[in-house]
N, C-alpha and C. Protein backbone atom coordinates (compact mmCIF):
# COMPACT_ATOMS: atom_id res chain seq x y z
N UNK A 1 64.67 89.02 25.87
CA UNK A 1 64.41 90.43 26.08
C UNK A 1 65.25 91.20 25.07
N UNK A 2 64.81 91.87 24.01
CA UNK A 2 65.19 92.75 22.80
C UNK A 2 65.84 93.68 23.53
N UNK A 3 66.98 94.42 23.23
CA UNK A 3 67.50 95.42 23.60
C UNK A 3 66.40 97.31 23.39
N UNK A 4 65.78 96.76 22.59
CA UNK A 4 64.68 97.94 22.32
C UNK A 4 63.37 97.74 22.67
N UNK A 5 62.85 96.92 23.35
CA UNK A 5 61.91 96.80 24.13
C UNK A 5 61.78 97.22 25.58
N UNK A 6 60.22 97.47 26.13
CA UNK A 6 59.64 98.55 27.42
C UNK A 6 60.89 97.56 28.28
N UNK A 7 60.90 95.83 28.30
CA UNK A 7 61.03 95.19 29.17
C UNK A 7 62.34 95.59 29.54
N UNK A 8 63.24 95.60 28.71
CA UNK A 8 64.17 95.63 28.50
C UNK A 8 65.28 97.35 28.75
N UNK A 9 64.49 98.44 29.28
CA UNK A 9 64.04 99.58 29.42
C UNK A 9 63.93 99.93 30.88
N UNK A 10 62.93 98.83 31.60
CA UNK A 10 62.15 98.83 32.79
C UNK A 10 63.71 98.10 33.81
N UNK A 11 64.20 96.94 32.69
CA UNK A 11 65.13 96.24 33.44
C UNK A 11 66.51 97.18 34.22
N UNK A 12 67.01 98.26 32.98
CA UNK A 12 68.21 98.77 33.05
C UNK A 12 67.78 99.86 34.04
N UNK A 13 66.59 100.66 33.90
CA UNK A 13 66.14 101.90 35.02
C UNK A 13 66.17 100.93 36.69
N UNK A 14 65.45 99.82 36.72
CA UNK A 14 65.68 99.05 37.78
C UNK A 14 67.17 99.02 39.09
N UNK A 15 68.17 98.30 37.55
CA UNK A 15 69.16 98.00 37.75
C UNK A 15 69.93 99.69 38.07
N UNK A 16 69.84 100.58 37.32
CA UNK A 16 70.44 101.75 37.77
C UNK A 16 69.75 102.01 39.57
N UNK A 17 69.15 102.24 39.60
CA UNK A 17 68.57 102.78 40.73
C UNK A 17 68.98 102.22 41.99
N UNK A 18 68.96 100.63 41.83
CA UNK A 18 69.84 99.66 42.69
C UNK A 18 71.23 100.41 42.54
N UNK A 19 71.78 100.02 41.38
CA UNK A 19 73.48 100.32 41.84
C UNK A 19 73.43 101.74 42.80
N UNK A 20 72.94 102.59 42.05
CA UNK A 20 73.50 103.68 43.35
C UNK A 20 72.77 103.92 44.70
N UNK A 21 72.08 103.24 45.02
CA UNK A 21 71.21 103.10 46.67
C UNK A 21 72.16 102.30 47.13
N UNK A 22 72.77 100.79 46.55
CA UNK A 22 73.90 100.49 47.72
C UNK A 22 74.96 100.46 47.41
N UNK A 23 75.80 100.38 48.58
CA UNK A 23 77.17 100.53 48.73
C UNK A 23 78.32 99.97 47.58
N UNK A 24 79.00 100.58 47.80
CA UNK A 24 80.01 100.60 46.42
C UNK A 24 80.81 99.01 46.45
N UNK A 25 80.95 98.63 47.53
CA UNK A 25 81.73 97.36 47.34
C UNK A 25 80.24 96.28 47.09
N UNK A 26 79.03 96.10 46.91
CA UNK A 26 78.09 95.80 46.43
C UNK A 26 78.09 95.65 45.31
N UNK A 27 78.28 96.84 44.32
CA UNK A 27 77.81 97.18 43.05
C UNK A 27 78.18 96.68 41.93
N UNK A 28 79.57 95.75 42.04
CA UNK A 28 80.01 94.94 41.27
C UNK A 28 79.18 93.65 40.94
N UNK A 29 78.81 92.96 42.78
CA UNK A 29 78.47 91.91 42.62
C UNK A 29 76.44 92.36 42.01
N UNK A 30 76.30 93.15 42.15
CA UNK A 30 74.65 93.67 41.52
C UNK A 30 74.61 93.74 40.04
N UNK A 31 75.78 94.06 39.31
CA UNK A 31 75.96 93.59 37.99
C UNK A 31 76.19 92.68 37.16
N UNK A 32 77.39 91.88 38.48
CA UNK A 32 77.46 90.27 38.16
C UNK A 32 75.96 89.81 37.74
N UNK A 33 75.29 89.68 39.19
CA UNK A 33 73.61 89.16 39.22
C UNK A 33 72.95 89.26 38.19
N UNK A 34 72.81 90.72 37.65
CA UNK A 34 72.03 91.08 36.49
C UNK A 34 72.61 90.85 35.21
N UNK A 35 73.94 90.78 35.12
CA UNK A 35 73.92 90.11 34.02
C UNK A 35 73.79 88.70 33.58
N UNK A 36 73.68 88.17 35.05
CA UNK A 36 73.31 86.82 34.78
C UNK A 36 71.98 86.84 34.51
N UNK A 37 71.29 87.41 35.34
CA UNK A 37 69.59 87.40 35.02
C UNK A 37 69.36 87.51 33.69
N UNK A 38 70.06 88.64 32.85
CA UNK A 38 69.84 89.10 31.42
C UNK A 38 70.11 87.79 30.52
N UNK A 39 70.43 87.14 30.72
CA UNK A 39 71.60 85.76 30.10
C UNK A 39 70.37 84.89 30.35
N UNK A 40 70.20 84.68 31.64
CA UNK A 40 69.09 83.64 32.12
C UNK A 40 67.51 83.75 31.45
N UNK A 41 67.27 85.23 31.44
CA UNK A 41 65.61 85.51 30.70
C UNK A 41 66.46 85.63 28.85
N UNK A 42 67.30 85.68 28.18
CA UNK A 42 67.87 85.59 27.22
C UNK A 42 67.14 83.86 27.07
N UNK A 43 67.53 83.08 27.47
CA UNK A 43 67.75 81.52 27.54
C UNK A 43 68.37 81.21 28.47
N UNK A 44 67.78 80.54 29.39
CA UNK A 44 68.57 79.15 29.72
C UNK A 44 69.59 78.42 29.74
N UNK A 45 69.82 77.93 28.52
CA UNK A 45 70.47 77.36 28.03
C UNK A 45 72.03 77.99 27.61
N UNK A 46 71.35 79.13 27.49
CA UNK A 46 72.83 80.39 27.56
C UNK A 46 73.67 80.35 28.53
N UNK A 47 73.62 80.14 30.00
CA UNK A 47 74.05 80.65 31.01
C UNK A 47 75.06 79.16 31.36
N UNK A 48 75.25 78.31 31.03
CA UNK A 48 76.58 77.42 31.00
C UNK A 48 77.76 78.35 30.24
N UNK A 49 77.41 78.72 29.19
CA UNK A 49 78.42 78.85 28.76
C UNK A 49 79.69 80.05 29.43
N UNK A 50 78.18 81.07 30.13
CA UNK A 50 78.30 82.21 30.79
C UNK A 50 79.48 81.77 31.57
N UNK A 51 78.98 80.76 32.45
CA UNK A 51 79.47 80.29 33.61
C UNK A 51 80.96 79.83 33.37
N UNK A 52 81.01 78.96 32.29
CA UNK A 52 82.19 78.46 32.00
C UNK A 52 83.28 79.68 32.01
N UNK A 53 82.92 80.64 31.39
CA UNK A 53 83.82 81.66 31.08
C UNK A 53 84.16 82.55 32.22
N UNK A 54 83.11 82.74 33.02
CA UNK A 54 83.63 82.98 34.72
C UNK A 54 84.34 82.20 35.56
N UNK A 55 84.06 81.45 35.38
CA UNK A 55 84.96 80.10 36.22
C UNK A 55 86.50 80.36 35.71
N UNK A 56 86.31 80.11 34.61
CA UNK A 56 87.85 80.01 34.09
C UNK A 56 88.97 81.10 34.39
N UNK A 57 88.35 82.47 33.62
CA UNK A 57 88.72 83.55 34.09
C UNK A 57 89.27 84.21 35.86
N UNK A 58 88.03 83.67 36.35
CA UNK A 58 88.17 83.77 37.89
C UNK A 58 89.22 83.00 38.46
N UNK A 59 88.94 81.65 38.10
CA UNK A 59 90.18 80.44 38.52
C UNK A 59 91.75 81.13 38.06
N UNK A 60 92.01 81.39 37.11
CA UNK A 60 92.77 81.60 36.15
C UNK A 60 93.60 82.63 36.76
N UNK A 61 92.78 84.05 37.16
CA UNK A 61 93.13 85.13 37.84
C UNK A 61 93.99 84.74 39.10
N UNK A 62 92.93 83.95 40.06
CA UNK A 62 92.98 83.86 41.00
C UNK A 62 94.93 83.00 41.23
N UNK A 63 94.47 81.76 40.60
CA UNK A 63 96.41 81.29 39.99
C UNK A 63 97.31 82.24 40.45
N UNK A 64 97.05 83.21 39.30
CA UNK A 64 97.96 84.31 38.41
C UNK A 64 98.25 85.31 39.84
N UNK A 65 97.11 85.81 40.69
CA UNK A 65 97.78 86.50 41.67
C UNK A 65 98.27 85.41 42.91
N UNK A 66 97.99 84.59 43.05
CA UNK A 66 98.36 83.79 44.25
C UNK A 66 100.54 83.76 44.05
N UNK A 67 100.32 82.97 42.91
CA UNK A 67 101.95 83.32 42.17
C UNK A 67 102.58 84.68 42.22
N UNK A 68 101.60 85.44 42.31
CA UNK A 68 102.61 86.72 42.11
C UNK A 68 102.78 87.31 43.56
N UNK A 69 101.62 86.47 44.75
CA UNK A 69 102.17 87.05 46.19
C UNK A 69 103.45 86.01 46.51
N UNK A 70 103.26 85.01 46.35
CA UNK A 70 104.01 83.61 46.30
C UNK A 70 105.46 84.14 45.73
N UNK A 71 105.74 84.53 44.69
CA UNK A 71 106.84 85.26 44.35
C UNK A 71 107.37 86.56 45.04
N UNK A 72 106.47 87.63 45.47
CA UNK A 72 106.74 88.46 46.18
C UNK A 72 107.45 88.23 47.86
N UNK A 73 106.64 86.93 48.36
CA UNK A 73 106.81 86.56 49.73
C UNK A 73 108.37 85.91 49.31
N UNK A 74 108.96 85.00 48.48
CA UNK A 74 109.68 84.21 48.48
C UNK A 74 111.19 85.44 48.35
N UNK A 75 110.57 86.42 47.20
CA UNK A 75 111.79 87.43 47.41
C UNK A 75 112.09 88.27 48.79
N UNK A 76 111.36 88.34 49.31
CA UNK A 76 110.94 89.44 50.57
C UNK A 76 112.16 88.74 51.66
N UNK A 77 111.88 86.91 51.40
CA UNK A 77 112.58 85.99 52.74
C UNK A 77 113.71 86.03 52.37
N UNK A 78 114.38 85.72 50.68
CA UNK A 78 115.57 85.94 50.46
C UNK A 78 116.24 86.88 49.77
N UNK A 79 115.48 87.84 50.50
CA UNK A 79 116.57 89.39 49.97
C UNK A 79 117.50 89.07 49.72
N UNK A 80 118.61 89.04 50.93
CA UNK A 80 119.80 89.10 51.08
C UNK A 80 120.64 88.10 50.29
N UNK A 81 120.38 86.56 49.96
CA UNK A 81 120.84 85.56 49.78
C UNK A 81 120.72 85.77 48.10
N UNK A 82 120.09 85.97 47.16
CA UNK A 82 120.04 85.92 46.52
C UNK A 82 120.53 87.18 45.61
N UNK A 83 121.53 86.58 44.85
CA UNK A 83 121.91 87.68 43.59
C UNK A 83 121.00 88.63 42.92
N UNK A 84 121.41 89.34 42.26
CA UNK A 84 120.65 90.27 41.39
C UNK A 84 120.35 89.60 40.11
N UNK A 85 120.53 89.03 39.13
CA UNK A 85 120.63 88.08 38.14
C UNK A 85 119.70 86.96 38.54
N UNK A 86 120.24 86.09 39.70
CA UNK A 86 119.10 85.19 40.77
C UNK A 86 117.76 85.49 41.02
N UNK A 87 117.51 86.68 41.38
CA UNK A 87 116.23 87.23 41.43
C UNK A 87 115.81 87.35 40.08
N UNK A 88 116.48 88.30 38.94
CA UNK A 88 115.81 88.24 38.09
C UNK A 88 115.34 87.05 37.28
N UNK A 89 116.12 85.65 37.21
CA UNK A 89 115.56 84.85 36.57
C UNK A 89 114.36 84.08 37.59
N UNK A 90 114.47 84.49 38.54
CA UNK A 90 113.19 83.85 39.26
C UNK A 90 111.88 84.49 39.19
N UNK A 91 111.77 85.68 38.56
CA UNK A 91 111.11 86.32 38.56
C UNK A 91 110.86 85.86 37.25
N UNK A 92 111.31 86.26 36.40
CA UNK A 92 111.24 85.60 34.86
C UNK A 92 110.49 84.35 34.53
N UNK A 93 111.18 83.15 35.53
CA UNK A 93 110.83 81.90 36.18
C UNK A 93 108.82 82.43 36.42
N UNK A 94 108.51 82.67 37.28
CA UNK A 94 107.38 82.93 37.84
C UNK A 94 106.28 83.64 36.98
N UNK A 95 107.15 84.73 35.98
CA UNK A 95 106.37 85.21 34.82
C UNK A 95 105.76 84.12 33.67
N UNK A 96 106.29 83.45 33.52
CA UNK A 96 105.83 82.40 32.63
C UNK A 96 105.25 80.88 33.22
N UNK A 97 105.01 81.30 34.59
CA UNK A 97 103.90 80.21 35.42
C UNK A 97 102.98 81.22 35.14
N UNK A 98 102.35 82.30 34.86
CA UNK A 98 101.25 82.84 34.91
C UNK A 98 100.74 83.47 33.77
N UNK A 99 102.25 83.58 32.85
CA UNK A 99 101.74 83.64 31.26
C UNK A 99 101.22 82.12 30.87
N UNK A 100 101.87 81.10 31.55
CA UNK A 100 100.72 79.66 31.17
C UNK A 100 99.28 79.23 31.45
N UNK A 101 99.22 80.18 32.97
CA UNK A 101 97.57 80.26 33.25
C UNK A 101 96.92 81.08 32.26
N UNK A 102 97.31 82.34 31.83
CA UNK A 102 96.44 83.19 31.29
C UNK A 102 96.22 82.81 29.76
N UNK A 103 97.53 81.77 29.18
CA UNK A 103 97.48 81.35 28.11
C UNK A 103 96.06 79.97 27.79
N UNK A 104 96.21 79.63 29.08
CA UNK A 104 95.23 78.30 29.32
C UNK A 104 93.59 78.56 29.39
N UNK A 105 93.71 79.73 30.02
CA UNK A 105 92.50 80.23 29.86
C UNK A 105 91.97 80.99 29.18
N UNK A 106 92.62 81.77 27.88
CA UNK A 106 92.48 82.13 26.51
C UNK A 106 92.39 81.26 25.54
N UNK A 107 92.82 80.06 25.63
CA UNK A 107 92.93 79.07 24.72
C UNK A 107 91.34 78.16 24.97
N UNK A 108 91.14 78.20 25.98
CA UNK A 108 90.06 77.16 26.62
C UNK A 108 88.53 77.90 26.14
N UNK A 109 88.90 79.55 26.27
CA UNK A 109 87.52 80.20 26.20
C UNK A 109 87.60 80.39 24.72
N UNK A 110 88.03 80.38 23.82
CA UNK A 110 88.50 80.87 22.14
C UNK A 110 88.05 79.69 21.82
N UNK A 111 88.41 78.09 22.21
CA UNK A 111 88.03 77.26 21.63
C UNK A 111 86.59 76.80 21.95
N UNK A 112 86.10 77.16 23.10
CA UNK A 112 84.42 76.93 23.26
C UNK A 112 83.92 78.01 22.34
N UNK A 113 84.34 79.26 22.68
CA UNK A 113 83.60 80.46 21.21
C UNK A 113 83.67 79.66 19.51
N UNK A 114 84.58 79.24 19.37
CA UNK A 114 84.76 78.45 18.05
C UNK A 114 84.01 77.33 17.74
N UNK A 115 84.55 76.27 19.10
CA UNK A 115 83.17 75.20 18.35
C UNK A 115 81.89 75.55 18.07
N UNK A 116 81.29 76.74 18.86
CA UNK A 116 80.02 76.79 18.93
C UNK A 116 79.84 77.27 17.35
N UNK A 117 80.17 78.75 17.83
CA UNK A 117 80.41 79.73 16.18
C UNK A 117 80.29 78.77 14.96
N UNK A 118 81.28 77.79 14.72
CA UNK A 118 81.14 76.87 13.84
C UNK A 118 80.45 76.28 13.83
N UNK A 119 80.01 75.60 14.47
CA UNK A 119 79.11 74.72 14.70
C UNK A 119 77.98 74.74 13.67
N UNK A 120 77.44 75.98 14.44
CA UNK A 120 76.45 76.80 13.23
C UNK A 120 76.78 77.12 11.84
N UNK A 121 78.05 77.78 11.67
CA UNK A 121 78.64 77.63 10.11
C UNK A 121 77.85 76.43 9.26
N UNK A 122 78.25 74.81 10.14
CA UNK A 122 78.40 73.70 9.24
C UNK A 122 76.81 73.55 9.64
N UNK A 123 75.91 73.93 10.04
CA UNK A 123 74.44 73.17 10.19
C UNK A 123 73.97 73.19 8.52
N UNK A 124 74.47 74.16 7.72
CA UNK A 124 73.42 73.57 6.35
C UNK A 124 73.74 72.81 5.57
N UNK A 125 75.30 72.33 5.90
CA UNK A 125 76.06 71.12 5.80
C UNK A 125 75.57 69.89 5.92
N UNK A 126 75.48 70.00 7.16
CA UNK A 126 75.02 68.72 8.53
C UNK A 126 73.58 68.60 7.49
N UNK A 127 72.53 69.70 7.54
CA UNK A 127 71.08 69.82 7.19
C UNK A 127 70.92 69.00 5.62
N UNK A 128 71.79 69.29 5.07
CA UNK A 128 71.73 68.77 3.45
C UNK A 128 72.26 67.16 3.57
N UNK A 129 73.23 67.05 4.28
CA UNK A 129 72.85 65.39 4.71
C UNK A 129 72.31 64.48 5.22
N UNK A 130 71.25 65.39 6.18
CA UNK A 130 70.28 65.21 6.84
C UNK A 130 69.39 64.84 6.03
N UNK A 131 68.86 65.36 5.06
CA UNK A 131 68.06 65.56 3.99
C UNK A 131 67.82 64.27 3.07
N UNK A 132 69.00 63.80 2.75
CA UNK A 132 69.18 62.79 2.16
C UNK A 132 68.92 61.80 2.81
N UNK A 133 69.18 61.50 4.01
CA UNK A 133 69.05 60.19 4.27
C UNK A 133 67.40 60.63 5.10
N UNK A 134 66.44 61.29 5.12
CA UNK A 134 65.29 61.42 5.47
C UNK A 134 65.10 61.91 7.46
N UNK A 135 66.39 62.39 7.80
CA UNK A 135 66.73 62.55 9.18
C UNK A 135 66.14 64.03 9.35
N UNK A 136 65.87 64.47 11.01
CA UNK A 136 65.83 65.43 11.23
C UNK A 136 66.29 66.62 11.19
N UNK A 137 65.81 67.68 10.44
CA UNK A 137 66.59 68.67 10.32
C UNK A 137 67.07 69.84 11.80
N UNK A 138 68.56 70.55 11.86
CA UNK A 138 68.82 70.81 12.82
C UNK A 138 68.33 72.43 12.89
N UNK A 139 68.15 72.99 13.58
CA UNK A 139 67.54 74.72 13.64
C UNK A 139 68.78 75.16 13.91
N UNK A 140 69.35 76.58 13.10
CA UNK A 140 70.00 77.58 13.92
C UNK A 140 69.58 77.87 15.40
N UNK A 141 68.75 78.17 15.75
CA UNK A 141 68.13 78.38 16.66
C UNK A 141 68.40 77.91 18.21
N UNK A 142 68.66 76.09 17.83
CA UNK A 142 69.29 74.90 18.54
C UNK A 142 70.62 75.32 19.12
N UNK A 143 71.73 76.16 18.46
CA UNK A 143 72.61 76.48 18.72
C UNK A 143 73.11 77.78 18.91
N UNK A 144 72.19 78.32 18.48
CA UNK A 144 72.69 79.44 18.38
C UNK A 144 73.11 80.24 19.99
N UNK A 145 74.10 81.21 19.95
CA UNK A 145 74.59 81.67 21.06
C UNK A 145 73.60 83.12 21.40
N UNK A 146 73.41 84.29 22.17
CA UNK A 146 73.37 85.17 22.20
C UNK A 146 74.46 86.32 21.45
N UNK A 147 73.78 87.71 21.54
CA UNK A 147 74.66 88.71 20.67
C UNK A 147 75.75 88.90 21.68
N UNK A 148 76.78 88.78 22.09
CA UNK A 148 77.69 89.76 22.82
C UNK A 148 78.75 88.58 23.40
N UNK A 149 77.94 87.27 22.78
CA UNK A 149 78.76 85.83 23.81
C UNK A 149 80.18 85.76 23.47
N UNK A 150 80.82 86.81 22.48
CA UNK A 150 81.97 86.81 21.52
C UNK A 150 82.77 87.92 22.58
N UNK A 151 81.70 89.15 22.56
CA UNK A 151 82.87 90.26 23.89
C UNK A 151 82.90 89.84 25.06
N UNK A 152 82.09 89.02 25.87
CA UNK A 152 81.90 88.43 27.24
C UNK A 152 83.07 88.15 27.19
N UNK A 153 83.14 87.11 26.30
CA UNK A 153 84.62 86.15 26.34
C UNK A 153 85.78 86.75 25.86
N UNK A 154 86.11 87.49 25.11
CA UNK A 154 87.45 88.44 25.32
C UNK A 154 87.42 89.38 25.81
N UNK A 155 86.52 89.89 26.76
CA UNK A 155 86.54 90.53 27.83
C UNK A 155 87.11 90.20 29.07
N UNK A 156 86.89 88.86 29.14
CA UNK A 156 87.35 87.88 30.49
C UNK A 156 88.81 87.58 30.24
């Protein structure tokens, strides 16, 4: 679906009209949906990658605040017992359990954007040796990602 096409037109007036008929704690997950749908009538084949990058992100998040109630609860029990210095390196401590999730999951989604991205770089590579030895040639097409699969993922 072209971004300048009726279909494509018909989809977003749709989708507006939904978001504001229901309820506001709804309206997130009605965008989730549709942007999966958009991904899904995009290709198919698109929507792993989608997924991957939700998963991760979500997982990732999810870590990142569990640690930070986990840290909150643990200071809360030992107010009293613990130094000022004590707290702060535990806190410090706990900051860099969740700068490792968020690092893990920047690193994980950058390197799926890359192999792919490249991937395609080297096909007229791959294609010209293909050539030679009388093998099938590979399509951009085969690999290619959607437009936006680059902000999805540093968006997340």
């Amino acid at each position: 679906m072209l971004f300048t096409s009726y279909a494509f037109l018909g989809f977003v007036a749709v989708l507006l009209v939904l978001y504001y008929l229901i309820p506001r704690r709804w309206q997130w997950k009605l965008l989730l949906a549709a942007s999966y749908l958009f991904y899904f009538i995009a290709g198919p084949k698109y929507v792993p990658y989608l997924l991957a990058t939700t998963a991760t992100a979500y997982f990732a998040a999810l870590q990142m605040d569990k640690n930070a109630k986990r840290q909150s609860a643990y200071l809360k029990e030992h107010k009293t017992e613990l130094s000022k210095e004590e707290k702060k390196a535990y806190k410090a401590g706990q900051k860099q359990i969740r700068l490792r999730w968020l690092a893990a999951c920047l690193v994980l989604n950058i390197a799926i954007l890359a192999v792919v991205k490249y991937t395609i770089f080297f096909i007229s590579n791959v294609n010209g040796i293909l050539d030679l030895f009388g093998g099938p040639r590979l399509s951009f097409m085969q690999l290619a990602l959607p437009m936006g699969s680059a902000f999805y993922r540093f968006q997340a």
